[in-house]
Protein backbone atom coordinates (compact mmCIF):
# COMPACT_ATOMS: atom_id res chain seq x y z
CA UNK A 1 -55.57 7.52 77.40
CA UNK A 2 -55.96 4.53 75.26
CA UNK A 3 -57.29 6.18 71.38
CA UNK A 4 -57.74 4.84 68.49
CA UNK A 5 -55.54 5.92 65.52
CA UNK A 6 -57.83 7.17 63.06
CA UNK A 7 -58.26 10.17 65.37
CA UNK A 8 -55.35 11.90 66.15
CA UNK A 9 -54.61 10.86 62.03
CA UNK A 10 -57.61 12.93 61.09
CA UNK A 11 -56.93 15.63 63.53
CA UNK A 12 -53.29 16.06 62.47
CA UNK A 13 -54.02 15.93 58.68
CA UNK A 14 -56.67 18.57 58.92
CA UNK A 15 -53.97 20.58 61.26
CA UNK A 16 -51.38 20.43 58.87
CA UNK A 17 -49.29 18.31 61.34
CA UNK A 18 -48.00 14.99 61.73
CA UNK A 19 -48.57 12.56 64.77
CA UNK A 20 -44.92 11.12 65.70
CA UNK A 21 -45.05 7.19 65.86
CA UNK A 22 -42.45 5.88 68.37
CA UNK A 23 -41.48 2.12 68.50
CA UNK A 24 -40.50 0.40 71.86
CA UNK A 25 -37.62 -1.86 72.14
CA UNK A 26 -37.66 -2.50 76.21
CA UNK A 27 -38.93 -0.83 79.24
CA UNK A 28 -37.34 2.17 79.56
CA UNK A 29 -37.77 3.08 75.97
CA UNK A 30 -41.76 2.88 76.52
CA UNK A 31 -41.04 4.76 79.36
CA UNK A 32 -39.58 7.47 77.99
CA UNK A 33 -42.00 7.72 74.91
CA UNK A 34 -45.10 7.91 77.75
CA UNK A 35 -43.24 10.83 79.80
CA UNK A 36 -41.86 12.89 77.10
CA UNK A 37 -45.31 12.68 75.18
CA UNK A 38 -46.87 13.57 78.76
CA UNK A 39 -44.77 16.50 78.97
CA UNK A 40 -44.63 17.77 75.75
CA UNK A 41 -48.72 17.37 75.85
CA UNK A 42 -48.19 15.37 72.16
CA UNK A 43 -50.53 13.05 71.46
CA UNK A 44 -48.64 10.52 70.08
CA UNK A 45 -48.79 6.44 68.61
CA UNK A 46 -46.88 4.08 70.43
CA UNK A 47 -45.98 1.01 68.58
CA UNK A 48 -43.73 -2.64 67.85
CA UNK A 49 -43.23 -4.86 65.25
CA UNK A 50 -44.05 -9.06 65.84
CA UNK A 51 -40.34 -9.10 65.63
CA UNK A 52 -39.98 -7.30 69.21
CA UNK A 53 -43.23 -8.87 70.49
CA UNK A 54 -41.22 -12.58 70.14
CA UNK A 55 -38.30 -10.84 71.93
CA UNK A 56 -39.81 -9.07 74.50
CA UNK A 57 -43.05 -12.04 75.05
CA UNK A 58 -46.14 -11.05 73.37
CA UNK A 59 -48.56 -11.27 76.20
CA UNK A 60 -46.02 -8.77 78.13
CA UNK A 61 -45.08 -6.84 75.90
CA UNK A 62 -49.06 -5.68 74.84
CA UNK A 63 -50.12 -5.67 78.51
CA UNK A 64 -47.19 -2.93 79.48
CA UNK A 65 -47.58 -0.78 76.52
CA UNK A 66 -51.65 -1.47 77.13
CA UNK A 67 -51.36 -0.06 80.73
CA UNK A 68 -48.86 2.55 79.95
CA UNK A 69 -51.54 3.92 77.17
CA UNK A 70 -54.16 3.77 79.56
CA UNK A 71 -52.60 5.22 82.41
CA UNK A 72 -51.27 8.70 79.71
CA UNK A 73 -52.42 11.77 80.33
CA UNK A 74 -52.41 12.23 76.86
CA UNK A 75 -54.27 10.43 73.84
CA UNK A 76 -51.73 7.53 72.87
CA UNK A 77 -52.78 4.66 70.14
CA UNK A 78 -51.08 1.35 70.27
CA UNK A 79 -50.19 0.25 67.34
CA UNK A 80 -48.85 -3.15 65.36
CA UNK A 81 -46.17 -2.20 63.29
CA UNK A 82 -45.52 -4.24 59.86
CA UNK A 83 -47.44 -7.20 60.07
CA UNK A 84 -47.29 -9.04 57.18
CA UNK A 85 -49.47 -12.07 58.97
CA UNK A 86 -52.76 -11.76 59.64
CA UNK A 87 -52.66 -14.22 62.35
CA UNK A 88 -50.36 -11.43 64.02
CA UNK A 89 -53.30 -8.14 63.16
CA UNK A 90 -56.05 -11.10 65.16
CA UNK A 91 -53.73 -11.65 68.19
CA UNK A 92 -52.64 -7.39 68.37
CA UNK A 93 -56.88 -6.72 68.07
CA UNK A 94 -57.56 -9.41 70.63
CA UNK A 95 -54.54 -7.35 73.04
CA UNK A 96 -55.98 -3.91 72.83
CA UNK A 97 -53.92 -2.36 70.14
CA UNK A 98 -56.56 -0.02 68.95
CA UNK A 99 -54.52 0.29 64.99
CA UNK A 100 -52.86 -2.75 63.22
CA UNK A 101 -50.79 -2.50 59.63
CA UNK A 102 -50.33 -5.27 57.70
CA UNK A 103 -47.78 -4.83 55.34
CA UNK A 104 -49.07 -6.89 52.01
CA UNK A 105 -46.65 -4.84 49.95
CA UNK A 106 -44.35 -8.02 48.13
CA UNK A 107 -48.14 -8.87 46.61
CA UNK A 108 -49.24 -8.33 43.80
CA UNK A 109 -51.50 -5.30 43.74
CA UNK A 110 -54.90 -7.21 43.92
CA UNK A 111 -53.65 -9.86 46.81
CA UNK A 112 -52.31 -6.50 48.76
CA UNK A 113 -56.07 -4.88 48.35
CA UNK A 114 -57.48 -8.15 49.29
CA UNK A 115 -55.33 -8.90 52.15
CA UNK A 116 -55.72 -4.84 53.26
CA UNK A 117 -59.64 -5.13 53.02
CA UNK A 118 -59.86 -8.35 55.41
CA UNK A 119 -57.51 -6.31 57.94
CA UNK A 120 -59.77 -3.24 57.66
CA UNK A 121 -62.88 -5.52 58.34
CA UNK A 122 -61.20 -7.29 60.88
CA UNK A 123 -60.14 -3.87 62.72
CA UNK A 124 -63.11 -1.79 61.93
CA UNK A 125 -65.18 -4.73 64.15
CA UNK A 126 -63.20 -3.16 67.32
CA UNK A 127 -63.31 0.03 66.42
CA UNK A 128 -59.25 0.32 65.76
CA UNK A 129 -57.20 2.10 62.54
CA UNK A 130 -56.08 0.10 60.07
CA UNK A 131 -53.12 0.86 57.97
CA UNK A 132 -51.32 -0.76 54.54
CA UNK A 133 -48.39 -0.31 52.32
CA UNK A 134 -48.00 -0.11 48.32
CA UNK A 135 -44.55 -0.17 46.98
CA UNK A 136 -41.12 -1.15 48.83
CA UNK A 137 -39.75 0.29 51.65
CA UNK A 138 -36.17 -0.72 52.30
CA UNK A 139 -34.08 -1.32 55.04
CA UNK A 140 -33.49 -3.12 57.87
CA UNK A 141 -36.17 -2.81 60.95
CA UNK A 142 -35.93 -5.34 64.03
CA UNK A 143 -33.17 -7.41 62.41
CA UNK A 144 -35.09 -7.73 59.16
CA UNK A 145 -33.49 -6.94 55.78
CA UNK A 146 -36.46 -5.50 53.59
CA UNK A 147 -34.08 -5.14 50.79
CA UNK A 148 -33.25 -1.38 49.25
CA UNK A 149 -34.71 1.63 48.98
CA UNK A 150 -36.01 3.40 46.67
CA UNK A 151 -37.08 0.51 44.03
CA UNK A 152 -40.88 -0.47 43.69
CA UNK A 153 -41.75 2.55 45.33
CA UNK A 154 -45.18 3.57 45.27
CA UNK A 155 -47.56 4.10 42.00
CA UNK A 156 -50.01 6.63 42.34
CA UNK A 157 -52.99 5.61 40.85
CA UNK A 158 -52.04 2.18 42.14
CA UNK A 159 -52.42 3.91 45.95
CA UNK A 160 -55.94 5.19 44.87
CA UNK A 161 -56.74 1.91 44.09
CA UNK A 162 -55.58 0.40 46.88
CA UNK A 163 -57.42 2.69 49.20
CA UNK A 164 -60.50 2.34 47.45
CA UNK A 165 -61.23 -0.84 47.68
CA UNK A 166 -59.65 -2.12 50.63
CA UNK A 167 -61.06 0.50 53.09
CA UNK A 168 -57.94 0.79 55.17
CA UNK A 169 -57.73 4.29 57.12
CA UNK A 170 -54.01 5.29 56.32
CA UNK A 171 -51.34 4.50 53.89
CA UNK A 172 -47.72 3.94 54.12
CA UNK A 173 -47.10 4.63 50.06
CA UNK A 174 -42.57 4.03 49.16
CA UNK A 175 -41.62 7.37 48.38
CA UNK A 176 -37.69 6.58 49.21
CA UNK A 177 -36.97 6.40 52.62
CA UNK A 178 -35.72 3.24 54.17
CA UNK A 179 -35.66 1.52 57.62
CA UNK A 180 -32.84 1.62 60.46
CA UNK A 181 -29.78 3.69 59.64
CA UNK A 182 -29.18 5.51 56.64
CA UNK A 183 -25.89 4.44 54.66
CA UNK A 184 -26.19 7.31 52.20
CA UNK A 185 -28.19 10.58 51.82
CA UNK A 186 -31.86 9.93 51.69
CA UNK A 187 -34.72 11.14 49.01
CA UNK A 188 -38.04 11.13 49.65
CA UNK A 189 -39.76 11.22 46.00
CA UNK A 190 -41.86 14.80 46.86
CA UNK A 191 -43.56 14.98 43.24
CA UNK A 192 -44.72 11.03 43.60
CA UNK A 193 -45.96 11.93 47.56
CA UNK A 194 -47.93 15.10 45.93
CA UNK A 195 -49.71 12.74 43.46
CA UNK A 196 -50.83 10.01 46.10
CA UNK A 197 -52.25 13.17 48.52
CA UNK A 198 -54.26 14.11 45.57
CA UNK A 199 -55.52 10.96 44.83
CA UNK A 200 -56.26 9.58 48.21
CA UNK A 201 -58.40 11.05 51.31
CA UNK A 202 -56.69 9.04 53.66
CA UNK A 203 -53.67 10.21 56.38
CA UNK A 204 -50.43 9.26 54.52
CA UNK A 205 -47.73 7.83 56.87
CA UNK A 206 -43.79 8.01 56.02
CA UNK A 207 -41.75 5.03 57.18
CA UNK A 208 -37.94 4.62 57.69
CA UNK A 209 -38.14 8.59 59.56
CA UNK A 210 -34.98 7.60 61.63
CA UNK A 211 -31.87 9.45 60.28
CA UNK A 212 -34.28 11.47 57.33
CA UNK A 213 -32.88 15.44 57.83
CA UNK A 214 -35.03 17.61 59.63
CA UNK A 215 -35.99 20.02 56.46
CA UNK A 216 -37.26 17.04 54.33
CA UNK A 217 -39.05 15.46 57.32
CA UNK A 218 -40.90 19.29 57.47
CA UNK A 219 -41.81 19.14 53.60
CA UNK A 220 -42.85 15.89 53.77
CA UNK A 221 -45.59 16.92 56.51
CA UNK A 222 -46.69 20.21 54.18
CA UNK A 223 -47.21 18.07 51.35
CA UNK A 224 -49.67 15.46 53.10
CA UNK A 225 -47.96 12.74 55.88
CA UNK A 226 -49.94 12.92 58.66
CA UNK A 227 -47.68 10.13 60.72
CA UNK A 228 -43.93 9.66 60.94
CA UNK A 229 -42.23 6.50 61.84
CA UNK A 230 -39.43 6.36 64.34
CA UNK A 231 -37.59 3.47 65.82
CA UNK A 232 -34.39 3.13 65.05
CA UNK A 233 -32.73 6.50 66.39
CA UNK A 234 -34.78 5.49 69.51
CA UNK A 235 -32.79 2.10 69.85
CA UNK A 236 -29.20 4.07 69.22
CA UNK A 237 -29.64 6.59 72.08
CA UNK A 238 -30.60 3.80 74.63
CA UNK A 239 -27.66 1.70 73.65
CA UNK A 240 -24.81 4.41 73.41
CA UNK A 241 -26.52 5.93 77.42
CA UNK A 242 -26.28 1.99 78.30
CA UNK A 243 -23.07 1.63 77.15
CA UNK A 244 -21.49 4.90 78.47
CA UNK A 245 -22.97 4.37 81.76
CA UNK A 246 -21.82 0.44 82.39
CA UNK A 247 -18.35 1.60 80.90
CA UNK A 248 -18.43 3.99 84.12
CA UNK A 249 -18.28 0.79 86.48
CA UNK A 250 -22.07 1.34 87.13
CA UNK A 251 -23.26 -1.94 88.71
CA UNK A 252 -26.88 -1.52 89.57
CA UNK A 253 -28.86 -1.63 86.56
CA UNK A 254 -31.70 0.80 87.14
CA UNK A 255 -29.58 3.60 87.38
CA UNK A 256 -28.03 2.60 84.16
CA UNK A 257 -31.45 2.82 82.68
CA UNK A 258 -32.44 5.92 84.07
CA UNK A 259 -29.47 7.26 81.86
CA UNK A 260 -30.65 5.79 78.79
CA UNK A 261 -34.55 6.46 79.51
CA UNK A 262 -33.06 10.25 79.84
CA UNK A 263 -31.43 9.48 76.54
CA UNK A 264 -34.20 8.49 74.37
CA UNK A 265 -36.48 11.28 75.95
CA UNK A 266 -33.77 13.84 74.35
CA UNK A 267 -34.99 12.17 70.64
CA UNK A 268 -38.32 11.72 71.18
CA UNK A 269 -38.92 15.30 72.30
CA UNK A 270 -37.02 16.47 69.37
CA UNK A 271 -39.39 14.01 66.62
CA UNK A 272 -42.22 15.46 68.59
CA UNK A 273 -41.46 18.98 68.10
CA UNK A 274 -40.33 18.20 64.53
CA UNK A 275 -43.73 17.15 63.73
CA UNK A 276 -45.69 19.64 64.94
CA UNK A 277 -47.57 17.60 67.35
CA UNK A 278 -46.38 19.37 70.81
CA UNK A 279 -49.44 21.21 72.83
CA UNK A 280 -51.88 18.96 70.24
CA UNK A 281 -53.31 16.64 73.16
């Protein structure tokens, strides 16, 4: 079923759990996030960047994820991932997505909390979760360089602040991590995420959770994040089961994607577990 953001956020940071937040690439990866979450009874966010809605076509890439969300036995909120157009948070609001982020976070402080409060107005008028980001998170997501990790990352009173007076309903704060494949051990800045939970009410979400070790994804959810990030290690397991199965000699293309939809279940099972969500729909 179709839900809005804000409540499985809420529910999961009063649980002392974290909702896992899958981004789709193509069919079959959509696929498999819908039937794993269905089995695993996870309620779970479903989401994509503008960057895959120009790949994929907007208008079908919304209406299949739309459907699919609908259609879940399980509470599933589609969400617009890294925005940093507002043009982009009108069109996702005006397509269903019941939770938008605009990602404001190369502003300076005041233009981010200015830019943050018109996207909470805007989704607050449909009822849908807004989220924003303070600090840089590094990387490379959907073919975008966003630079390193672990500069700018996120002040503390600065996230207080932020929250405040935008009124957004979740917060991506740098702590660290980075998006798409890790080139060197991670750090997630634990002492900096313990200061933002105690000055903000709001879930806390970690970005860049592809390729973060297991034991710090854990701590990160006991100290506060209420929503983990994962695309990239979604995109890997579909291409290597693509791969291995057209190296085979396979010629018909669905049966190809059956392996890689069988693939990418495998992962998202595992982030679902990780977080604690399983058995929460």
């Amino acid at each position: 079923m179709l839900t809005p953001a804000t409540e499985l956020l809420d529910r999961a940071q009063r649980g002392n759990y974290a909702i896992a937040a899958f981004n789709f690439h193509n069919l079959e990866i959509l696929q498999a996030i819908i039937e794993t979450a269905e089995a695993e009874k996870a309620p779970i966010i479903l989401q994509i960047t503008p960057a895959y809605l120009e790949k994929i076509g907007a208008t079908a890439a919304a209406a299949m994820a739309r459907e699919a969300a609908v259609a879940a036995r399980v509470p599933v909120a589609l969400h617009l991932d890294h925005s940093d157009s507002f043009k982009w948070i009108v069109w996702a609001l005006a397509h269903g997505f019941t939770s938008v982020m605009i990602d404001a976070s190369k502003l300076p402080l005041a233009e981010n909390i200015a830019l943050s409060r018109q996207v909470a107005e805007a989704a607050h008028a449909t009822g849908a979760t807004a989220e924003a980001e303070l600090g840089h998170i590094g990387g490379v997501e959907d073919s975008v360089d966003r630079g390193s990790a672990g500069t700018g990352l996120a002040d503390p009173d600065e996230a207080a602040r932020l929250v405040q007076e935008s009124g957004i309903d979740a917060l991506a704060p740098a702590l660290g991590t980075a998006h798409g494949l890790y080139t060197s051990e991670p750090k997630i800045d634990f002492e900096r995420l313990d200061k933002i939970r105690e000055l903000t009410p709001v879930p806390l979400v970690l970005h860049g959770g592809s390729g973060i070790p297991d034991t710090m994804i854990r701590e990160a959810i006991s100290r506060g994040i209420a929503k983990v990030n994962i695309g990239t290690e979604l995109k890997v397991a579909w291409a290597e089961a693509m791969q291995a199965a057209l190296t085979t000699g396979e010629k018909e293309p669905w049966k190809a994607a059956i392996k890689a939809r069988e693939a990418v279940r495998e992962v998202v099972k595992h982030k679902i577990h990780l977080c604690g969500c399983a058995g929460k729909a």
